[in-house]
N, C-alpha and C. Protein backbone atom coordinates (compact mmCIF):
# COMPACT_ATOMS: atom_id res chain seq x y z
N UNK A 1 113.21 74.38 120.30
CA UNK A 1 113.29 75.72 120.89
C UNK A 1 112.04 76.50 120.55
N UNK A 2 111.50 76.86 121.78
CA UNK A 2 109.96 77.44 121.25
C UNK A 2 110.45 79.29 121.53
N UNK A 3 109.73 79.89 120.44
CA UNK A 3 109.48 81.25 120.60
C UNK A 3 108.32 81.74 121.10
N UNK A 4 108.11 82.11 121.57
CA UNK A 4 106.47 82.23 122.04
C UNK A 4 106.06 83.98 122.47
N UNK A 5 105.12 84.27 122.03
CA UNK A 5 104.44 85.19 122.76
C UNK A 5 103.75 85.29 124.46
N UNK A 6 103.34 86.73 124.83
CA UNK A 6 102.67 86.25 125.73
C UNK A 6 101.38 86.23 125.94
N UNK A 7 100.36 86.55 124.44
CA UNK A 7 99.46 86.73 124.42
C UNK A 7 99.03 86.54 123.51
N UNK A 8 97.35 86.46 123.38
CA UNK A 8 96.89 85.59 121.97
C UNK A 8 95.78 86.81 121.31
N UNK A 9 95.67 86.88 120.05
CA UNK A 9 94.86 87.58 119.11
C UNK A 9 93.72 86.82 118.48
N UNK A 10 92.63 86.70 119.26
CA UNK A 10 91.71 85.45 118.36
C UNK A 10 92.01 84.19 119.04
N UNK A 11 92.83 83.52 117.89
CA UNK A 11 93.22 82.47 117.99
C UNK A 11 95.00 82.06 117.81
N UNK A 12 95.67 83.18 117.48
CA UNK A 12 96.33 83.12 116.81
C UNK A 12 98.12 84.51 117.49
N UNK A 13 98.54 84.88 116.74
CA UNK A 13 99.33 86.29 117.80
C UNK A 13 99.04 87.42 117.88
N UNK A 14 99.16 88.09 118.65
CA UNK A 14 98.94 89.46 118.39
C UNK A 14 99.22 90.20 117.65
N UNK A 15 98.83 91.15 117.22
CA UNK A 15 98.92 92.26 115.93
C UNK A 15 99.62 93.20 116.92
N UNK A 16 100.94 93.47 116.49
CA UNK A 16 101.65 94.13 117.11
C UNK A 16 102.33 95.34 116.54
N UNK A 17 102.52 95.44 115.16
CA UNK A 17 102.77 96.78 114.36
C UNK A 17 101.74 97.27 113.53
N UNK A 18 102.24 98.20 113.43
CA UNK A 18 101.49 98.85 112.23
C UNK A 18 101.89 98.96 110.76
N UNK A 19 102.90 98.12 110.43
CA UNK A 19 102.83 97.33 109.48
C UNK A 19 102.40 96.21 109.00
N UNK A 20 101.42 95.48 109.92
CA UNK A 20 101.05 93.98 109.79
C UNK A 20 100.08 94.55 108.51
N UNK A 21 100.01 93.68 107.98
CA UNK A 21 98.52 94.16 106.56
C UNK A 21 97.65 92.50 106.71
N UNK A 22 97.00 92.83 106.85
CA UNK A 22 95.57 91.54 106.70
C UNK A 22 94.99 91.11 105.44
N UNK A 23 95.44 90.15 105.06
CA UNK A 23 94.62 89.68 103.59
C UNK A 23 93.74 88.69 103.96
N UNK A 24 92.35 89.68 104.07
CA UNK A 24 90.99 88.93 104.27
C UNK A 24 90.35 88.72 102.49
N UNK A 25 89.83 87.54 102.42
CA UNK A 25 89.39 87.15 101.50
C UNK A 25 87.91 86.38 101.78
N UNK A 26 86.86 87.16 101.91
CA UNK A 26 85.72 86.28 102.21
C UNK A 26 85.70 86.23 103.52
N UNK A 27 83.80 85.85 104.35
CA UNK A 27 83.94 86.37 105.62
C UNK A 27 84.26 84.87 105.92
N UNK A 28 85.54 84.68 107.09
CA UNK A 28 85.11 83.72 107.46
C UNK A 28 86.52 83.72 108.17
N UNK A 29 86.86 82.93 109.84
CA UNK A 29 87.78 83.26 110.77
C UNK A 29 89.10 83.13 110.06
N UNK A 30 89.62 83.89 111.39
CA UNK A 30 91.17 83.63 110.56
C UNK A 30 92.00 83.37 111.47
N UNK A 31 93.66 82.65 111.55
CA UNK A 31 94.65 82.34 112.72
C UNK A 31 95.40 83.50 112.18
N UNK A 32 95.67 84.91 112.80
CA UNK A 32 97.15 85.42 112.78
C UNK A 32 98.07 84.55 113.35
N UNK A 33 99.45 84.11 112.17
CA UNK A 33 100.62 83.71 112.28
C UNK A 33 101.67 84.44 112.05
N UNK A 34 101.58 85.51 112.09
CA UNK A 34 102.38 86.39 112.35
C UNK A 34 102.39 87.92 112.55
N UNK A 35 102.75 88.46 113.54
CA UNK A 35 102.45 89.62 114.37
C UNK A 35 102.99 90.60 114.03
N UNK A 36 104.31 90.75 113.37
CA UNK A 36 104.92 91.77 112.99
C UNK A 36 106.20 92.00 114.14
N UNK A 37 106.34 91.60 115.15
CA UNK A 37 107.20 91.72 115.87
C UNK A 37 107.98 90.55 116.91
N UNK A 38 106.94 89.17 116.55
CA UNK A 38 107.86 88.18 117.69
C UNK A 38 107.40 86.70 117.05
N UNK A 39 108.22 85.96 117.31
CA UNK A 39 108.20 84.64 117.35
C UNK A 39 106.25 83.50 117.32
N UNK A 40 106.10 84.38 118.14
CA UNK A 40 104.85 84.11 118.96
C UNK A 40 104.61 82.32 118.48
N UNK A 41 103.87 81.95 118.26
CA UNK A 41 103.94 79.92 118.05
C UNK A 41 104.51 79.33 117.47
N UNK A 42 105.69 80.19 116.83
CA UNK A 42 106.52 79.54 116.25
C UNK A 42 108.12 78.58 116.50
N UNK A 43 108.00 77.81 116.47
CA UNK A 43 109.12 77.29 116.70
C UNK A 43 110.43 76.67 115.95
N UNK A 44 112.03 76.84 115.82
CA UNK A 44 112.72 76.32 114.80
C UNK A 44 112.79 75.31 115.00
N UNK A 45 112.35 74.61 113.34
CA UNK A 45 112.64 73.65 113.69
C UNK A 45 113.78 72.53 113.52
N UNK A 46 113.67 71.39 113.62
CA UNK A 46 114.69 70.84 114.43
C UNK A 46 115.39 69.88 113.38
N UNK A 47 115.86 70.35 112.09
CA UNK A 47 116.46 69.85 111.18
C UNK A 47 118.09 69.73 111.46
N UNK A 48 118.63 68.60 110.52
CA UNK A 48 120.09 68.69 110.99
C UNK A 48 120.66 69.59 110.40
N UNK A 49 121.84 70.20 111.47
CA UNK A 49 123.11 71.15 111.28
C UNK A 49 121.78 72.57 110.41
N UNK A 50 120.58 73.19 110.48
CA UNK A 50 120.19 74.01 110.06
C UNK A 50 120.67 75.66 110.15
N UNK A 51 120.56 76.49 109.53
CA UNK A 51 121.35 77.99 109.36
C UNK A 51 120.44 78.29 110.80
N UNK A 52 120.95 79.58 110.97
CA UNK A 52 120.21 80.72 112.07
C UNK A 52 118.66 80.65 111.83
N UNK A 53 117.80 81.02 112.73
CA UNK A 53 116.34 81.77 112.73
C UNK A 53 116.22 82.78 113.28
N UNK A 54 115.69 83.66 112.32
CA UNK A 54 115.62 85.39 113.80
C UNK A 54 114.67 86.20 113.06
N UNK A 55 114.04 87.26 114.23
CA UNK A 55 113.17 87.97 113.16
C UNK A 55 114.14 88.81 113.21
N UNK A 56 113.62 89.75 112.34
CA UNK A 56 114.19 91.04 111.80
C UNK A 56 113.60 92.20 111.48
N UNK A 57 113.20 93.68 111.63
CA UNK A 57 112.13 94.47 111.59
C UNK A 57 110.91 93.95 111.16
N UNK A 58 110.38 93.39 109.92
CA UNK A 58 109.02 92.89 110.11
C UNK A 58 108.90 91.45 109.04
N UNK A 59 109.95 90.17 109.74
CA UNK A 59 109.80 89.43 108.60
C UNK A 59 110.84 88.55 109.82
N UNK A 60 110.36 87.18 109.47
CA UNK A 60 111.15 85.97 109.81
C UNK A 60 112.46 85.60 108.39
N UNK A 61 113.40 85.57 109.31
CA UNK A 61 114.69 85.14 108.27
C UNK A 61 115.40 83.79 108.59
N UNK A 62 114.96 83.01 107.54
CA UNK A 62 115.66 81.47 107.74
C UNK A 62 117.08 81.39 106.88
N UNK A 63 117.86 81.41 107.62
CA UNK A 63 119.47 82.01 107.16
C UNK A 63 119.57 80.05 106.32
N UNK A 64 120.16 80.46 105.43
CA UNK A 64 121.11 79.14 104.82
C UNK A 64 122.01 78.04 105.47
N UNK A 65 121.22 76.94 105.55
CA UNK A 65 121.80 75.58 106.43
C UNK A 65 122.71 74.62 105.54
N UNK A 66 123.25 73.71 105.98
CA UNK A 66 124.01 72.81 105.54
C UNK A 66 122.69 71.95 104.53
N UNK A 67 121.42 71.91 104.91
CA UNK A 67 120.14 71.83 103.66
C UNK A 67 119.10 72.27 104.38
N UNK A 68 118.73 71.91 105.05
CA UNK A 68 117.22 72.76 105.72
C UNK A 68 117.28 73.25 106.61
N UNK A 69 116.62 74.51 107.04
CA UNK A 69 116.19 75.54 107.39
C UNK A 69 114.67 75.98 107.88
N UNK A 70 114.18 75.84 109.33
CA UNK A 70 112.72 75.85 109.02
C UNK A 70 112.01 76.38 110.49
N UNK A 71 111.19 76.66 110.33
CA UNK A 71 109.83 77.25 111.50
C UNK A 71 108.80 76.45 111.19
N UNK A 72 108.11 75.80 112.38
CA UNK A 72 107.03 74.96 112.47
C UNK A 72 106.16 75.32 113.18
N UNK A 73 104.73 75.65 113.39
CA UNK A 73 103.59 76.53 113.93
C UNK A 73 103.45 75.08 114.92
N UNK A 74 103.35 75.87 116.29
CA UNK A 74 102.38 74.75 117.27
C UNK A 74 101.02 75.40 117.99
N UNK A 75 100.26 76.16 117.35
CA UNK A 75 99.28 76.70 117.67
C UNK A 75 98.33 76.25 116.96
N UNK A 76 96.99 76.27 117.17
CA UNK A 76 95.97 76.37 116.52
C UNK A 76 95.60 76.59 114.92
N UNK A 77 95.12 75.12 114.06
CA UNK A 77 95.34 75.54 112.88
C UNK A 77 93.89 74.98 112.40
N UNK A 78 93.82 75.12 111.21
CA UNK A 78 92.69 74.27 110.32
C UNK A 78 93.38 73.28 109.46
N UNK A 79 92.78 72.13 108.89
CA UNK A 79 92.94 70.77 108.12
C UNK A 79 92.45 71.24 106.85
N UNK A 80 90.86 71.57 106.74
CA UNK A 80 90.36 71.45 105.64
C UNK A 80 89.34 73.09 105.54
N UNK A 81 89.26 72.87 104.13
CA UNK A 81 88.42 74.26 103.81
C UNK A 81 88.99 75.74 104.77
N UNK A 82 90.27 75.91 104.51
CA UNK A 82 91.05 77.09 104.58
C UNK A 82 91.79 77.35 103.34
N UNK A 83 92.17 78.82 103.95
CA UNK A 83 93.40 79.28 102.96
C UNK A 83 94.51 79.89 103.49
N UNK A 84 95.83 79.69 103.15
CA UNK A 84 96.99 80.36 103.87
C UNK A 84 97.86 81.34 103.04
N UNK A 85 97.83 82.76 103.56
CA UNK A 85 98.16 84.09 102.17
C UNK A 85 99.69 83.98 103.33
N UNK A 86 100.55 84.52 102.70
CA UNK A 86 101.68 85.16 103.25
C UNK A 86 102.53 85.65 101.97
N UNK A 87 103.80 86.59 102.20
CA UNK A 87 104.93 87.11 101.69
C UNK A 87 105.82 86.28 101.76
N UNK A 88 106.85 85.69 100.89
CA UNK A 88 108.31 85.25 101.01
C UNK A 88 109.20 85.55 100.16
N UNK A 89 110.48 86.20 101.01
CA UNK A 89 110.85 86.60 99.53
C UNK A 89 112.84 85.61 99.20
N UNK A 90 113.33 85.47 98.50
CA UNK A 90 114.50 85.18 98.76
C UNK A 90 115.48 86.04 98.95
N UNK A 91 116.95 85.82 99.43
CA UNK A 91 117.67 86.70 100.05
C UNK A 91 119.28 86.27 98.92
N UNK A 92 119.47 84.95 99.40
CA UNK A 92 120.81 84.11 98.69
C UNK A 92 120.40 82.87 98.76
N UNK A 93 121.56 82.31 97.44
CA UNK A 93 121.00 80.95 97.80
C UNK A 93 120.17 80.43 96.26
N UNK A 94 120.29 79.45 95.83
CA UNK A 94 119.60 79.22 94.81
C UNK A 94 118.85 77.69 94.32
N UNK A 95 117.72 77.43 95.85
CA UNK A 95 116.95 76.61 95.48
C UNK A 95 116.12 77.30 96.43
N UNK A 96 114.80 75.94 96.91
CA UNK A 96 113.39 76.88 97.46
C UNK A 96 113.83 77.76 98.50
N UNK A 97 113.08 78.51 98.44
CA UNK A 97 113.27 79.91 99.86
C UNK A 97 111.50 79.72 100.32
N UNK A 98 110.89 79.10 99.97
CA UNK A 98 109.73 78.73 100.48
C UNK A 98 108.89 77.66 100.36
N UNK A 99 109.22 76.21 101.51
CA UNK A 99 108.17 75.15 101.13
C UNK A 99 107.50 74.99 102.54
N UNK A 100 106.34 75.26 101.84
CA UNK A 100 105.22 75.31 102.81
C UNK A 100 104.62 74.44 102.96
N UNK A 101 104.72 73.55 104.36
CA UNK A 101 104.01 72.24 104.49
C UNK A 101 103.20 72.33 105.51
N UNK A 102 101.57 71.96 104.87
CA UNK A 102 100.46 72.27 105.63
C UNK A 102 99.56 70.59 104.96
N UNK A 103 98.39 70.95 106.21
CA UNK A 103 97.40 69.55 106.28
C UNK A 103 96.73 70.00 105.45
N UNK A 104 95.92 68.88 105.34
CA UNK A 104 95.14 68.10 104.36
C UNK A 104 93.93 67.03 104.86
N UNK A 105 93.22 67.56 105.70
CA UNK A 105 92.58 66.42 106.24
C UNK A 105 93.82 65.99 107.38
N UNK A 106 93.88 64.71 107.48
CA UNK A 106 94.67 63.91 108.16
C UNK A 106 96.24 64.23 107.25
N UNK A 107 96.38 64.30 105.88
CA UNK A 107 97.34 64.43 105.36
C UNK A 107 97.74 65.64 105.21
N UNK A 108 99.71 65.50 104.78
CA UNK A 108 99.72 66.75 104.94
C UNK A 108 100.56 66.94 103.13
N UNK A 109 101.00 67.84 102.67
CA UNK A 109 101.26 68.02 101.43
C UNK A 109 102.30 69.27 101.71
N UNK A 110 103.61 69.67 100.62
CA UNK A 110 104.32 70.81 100.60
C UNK A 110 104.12 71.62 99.31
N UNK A 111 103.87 72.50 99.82
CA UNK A 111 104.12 74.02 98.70
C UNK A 111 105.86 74.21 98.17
N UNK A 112 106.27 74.02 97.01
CA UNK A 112 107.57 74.22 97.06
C UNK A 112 107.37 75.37 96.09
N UNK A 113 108.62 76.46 96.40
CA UNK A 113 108.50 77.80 95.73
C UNK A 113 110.28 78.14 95.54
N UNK A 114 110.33 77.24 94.43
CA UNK A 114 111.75 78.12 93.86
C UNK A 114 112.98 76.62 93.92
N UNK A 115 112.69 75.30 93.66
CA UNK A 115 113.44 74.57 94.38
C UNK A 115 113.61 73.97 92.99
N UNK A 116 114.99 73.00 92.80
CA UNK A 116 115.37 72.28 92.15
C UNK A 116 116.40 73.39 91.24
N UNK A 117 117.14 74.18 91.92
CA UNK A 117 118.08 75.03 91.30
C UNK A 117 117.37 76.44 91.29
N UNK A 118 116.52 76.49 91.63
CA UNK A 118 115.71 77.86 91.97
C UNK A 118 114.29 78.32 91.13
N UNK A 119 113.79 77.17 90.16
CA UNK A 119 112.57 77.64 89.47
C UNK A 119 111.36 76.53 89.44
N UNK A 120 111.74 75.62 90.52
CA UNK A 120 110.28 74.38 89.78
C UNK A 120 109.79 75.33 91.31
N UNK A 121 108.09 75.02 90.88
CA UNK A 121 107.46 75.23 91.70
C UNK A 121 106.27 73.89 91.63
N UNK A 122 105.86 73.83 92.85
CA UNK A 122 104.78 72.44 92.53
C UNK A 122 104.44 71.78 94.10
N UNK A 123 103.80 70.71 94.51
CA UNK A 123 103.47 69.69 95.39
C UNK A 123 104.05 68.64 95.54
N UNK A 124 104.86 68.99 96.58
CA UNK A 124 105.60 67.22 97.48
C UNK A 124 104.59 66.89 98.51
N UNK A 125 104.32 65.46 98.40
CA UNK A 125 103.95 64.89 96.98
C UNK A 125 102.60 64.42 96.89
N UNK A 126 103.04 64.24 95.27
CA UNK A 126 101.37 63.52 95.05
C UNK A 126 101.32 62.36 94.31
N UNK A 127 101.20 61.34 95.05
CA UNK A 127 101.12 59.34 94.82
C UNK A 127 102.24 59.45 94.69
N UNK A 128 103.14 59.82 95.82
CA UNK A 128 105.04 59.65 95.95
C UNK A 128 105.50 60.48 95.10
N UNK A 129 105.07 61.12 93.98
CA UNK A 129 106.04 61.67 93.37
C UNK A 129 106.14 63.50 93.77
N UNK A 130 107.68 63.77 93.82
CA UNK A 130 107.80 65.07 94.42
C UNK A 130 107.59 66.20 93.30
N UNK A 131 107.80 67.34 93.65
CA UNK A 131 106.93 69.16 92.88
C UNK A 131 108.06 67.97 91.71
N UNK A 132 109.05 68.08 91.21
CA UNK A 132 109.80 67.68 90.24
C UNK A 132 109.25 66.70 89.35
N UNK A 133 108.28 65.52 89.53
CA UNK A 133 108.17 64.91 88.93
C UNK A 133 106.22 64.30 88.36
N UNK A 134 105.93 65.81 89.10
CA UNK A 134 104.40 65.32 89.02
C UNK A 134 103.52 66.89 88.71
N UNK A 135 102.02 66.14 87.92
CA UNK A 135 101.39 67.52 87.21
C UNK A 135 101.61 68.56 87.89
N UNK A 136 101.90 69.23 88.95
CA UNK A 136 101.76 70.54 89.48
C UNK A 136 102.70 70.91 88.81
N UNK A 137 103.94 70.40 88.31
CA UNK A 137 105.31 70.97 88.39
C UNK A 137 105.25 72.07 87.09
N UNK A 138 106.08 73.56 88.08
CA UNK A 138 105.72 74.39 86.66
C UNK A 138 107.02 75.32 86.77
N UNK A 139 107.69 76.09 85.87
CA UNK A 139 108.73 76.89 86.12
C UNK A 139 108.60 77.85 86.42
N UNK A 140 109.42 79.04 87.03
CA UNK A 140 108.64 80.25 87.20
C UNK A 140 110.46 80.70 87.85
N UNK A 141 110.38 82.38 87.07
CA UNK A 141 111.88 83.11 87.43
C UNK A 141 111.52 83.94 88.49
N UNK A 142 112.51 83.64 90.13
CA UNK A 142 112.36 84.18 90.81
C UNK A 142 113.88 85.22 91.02
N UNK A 143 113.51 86.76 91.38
CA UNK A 143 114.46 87.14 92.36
C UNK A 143 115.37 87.78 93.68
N UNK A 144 116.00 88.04 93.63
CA UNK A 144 116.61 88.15 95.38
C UNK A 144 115.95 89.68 95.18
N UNK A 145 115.56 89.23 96.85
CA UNK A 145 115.19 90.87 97.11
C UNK A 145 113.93 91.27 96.93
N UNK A 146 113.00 90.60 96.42
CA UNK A 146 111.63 90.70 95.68
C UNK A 146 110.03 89.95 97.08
N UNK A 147 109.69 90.59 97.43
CA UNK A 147 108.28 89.89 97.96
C UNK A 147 107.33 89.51 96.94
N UNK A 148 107.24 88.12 97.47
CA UNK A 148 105.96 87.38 96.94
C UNK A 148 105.23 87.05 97.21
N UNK A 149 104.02 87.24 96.72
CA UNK A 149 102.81 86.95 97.52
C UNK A 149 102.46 85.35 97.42
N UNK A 150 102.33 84.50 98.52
CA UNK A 150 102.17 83.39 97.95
C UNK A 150 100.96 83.08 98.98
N UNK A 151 99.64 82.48 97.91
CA UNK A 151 98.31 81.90 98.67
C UNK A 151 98.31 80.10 98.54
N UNK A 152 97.83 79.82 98.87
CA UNK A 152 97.39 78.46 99.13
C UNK A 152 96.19 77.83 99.16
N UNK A 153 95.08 77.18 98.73
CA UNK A 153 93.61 77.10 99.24
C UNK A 153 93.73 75.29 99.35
N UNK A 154 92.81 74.92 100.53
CA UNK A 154 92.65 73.84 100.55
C UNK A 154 91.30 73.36 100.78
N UNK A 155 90.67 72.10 100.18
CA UNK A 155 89.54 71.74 100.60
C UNK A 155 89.21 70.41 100.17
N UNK A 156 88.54 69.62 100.53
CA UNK A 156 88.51 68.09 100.56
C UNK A 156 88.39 68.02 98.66
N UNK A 157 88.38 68.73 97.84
CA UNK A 157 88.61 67.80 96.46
C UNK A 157 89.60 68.51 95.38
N UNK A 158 90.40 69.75 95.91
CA UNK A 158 90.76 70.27 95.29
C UNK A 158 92.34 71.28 96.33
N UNK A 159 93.34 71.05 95.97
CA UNK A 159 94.59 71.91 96.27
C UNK A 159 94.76 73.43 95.06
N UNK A 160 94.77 74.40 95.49
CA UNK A 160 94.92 75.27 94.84
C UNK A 160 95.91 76.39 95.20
N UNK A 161 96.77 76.81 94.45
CA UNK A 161 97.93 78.15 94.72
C UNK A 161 98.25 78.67 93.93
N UNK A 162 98.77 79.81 94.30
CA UNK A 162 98.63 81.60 93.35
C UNK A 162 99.78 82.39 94.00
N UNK A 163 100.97 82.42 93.19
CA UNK A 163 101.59 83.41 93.18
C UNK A 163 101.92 84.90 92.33
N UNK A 164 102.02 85.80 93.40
CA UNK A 164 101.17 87.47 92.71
C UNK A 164 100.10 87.09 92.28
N UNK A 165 99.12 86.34 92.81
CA UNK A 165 98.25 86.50 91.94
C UNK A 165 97.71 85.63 90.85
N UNK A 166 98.79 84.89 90.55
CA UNK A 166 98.74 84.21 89.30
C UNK A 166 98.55 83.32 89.65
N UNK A 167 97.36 82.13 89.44
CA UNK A 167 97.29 80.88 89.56
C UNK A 167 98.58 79.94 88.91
N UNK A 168 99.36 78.93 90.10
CA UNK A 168 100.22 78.37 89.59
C UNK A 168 100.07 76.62 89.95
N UNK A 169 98.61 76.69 90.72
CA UNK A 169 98.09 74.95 90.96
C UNK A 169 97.09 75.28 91.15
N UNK A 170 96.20 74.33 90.33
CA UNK A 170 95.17 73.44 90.74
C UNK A 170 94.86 72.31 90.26
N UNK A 171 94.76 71.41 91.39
CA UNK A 171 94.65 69.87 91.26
C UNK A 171 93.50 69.21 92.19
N UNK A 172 92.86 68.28 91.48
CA UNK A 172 91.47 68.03 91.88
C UNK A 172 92.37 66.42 92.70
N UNK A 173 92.37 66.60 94.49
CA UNK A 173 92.98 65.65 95.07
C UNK A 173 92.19 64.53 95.53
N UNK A 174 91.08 64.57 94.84
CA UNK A 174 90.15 63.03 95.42
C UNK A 174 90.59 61.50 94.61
N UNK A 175 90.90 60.48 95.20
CA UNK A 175 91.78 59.67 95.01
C UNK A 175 93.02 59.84 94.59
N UNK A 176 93.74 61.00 95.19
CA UNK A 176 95.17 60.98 94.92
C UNK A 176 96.10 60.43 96.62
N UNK A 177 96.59 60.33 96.80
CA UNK A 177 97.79 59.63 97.73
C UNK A 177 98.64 61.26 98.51
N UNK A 178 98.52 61.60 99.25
CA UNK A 178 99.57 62.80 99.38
C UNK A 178 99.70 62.44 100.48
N UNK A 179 101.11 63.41 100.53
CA UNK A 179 102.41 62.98 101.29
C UNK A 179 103.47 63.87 101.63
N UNK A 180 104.72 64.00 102.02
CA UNK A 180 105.64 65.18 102.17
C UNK A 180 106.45 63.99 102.07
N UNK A 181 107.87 64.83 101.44
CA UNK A 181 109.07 63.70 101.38
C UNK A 181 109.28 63.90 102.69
N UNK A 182 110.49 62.64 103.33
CA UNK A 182 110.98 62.60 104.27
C UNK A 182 111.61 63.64 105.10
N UNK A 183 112.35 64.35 104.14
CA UNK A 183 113.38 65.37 105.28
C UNK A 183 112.35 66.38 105.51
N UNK A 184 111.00 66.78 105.30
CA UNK A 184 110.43 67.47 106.12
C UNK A 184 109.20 67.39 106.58
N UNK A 185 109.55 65.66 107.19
CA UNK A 185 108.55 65.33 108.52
C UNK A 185 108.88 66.37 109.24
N UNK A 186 109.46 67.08 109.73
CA UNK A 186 109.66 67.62 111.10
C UNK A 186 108.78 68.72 110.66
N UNK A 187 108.43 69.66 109.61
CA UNK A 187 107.49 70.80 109.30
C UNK A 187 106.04 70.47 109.40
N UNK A 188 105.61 69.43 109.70
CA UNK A 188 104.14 68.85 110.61
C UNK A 188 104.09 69.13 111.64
N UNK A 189 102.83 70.19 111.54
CA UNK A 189 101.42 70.06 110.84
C UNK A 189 101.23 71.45 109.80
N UNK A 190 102.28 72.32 110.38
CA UNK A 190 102.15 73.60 109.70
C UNK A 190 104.10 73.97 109.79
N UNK A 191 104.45 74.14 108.68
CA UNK A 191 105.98 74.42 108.80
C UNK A 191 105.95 75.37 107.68
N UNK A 192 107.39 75.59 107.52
CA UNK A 192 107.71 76.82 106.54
C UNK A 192 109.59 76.58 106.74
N UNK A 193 109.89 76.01 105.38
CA UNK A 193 111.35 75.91 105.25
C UNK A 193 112.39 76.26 104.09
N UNK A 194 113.82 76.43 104.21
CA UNK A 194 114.26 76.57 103.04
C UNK A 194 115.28 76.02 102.71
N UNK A 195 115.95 75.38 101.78
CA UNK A 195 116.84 73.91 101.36
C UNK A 195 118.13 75.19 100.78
N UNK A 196 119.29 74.73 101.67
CA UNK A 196 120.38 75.48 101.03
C UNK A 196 120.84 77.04 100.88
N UNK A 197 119.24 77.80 101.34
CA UNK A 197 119.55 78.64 100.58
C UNK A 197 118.64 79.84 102.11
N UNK A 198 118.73 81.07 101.89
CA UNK A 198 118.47 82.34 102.79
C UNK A 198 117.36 82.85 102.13
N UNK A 199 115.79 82.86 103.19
CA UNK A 199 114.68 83.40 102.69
C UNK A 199 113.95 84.28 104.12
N UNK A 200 113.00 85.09 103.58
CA UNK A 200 112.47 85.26 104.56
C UNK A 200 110.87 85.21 104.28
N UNK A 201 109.93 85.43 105.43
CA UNK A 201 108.71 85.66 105.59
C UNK A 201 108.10 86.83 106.29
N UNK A 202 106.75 86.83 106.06
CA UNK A 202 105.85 87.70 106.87
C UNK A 202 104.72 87.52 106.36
N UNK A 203 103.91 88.26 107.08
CA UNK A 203 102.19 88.46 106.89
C UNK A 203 101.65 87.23 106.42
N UNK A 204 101.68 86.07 107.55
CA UNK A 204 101.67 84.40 107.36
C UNK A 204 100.11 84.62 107.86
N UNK A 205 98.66 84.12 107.13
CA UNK A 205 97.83 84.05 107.78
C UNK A 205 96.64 83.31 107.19
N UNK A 206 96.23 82.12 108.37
CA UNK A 206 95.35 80.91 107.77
C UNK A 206 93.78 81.54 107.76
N UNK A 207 93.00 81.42 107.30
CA UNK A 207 91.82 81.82 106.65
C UNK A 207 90.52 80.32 106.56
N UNK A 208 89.63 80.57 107.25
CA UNK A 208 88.79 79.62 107.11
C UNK A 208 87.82 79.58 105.73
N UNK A 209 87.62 78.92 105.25
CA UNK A 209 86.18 79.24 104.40
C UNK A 209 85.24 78.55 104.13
N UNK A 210 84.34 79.04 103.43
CA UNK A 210 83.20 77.74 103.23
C UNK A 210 83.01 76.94 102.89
């Protein structure tokens, strides 16, 4: 089921409120993925028995599924030497409310934020092993109701991410193996999902750099 806009910003959706906020970091292009008011390239995706998708004044809400829950970008993206800033916050529910699965070159890798009962955070995966069982894996107390800022940086020798702010990965990925577990092939090439549990998003936006 595609949501779509009817018009493009750049490369990316239109800036449609005046609540959208832009986190530019360094000069260099950017994809708006999210507008503040519609669907625009996003599409739900197509997991089994998954909760509702809907926006809601200025934020995508992935309601709680029988396990996953998710939106998958079919627009215009970058592989390598970007960065992806957005908000997620959780609602109910008590594992990830945000795994963010984005490329890597040809590969693609997941951001997990809040999963394994609600506090590992880390990379599915790296040489098979998931955020649970490999160096990224780190704890961190999240709660309902709260926006988080969560960044991402990618570039051919190094994965890096920062929540509020706080560096919570970096891993130097040259001869490492990466991968996404199985149940979220379907969040390729750019997805955003949540296991069990009610999260939402906003101010989703990929960033090129040098």
């Amino acid at each position: 089921m595609l949501l779509s806009c009817s018009s493009l910003f750049f490369v990316g959706c239109p800036i449609a409120s005046s609540s959208f906020s832009k986190i530019k970091l360094g000069n260099s292009k950017s994809v708006i993925l999210f507008n503040g008011s519609t669907f625009c390239n996003w599409e739900k995706t197509e997991f089994a028995d998954p909760g509702n998708v809907y926006f809601a004044e200025d934020k995508y809400v992935l309601e709680k599924g029988h396990n996953l829950t998710g939106i998958t970008w079919n627009g215009p993206l970058f592989r390598l030497n970007y960065e992806i800033s957005l908000q997620a916050m959780l609602i109910d529910g008590y594992d990830f409310f945000c795994g963010l699965t984005f490329p890597v070159g040809q590969d693609y890798c997941t951001l997990i934020v809040g999963g394994w009962g609600g506090s590992v955070v880390g990379l599915s995966n790296i040489d098979n092993h998931d955020a649970s069982s490999n160096e990224t894996l780190r704890y961190m107390h999240f709660k309902k109701g709260i926006w988080y800022d969560i960044q991402i940086q990618v570039t051919p020798k190094r994965i890096q991410a920062w929540i509020n702010h706080q560096s919570v990965i970096d891993i130097d990925i040259r001869n490492r193996e990466l991968s996404v577990k199985f149940s979220v092939e379907k969040s390729k090439p750019l997805g955003i999902a949540t296991w069990q549990t009610t999260g939402a998003v906003r101010n989703i936006i990929m960033e090129k750099i040098q």
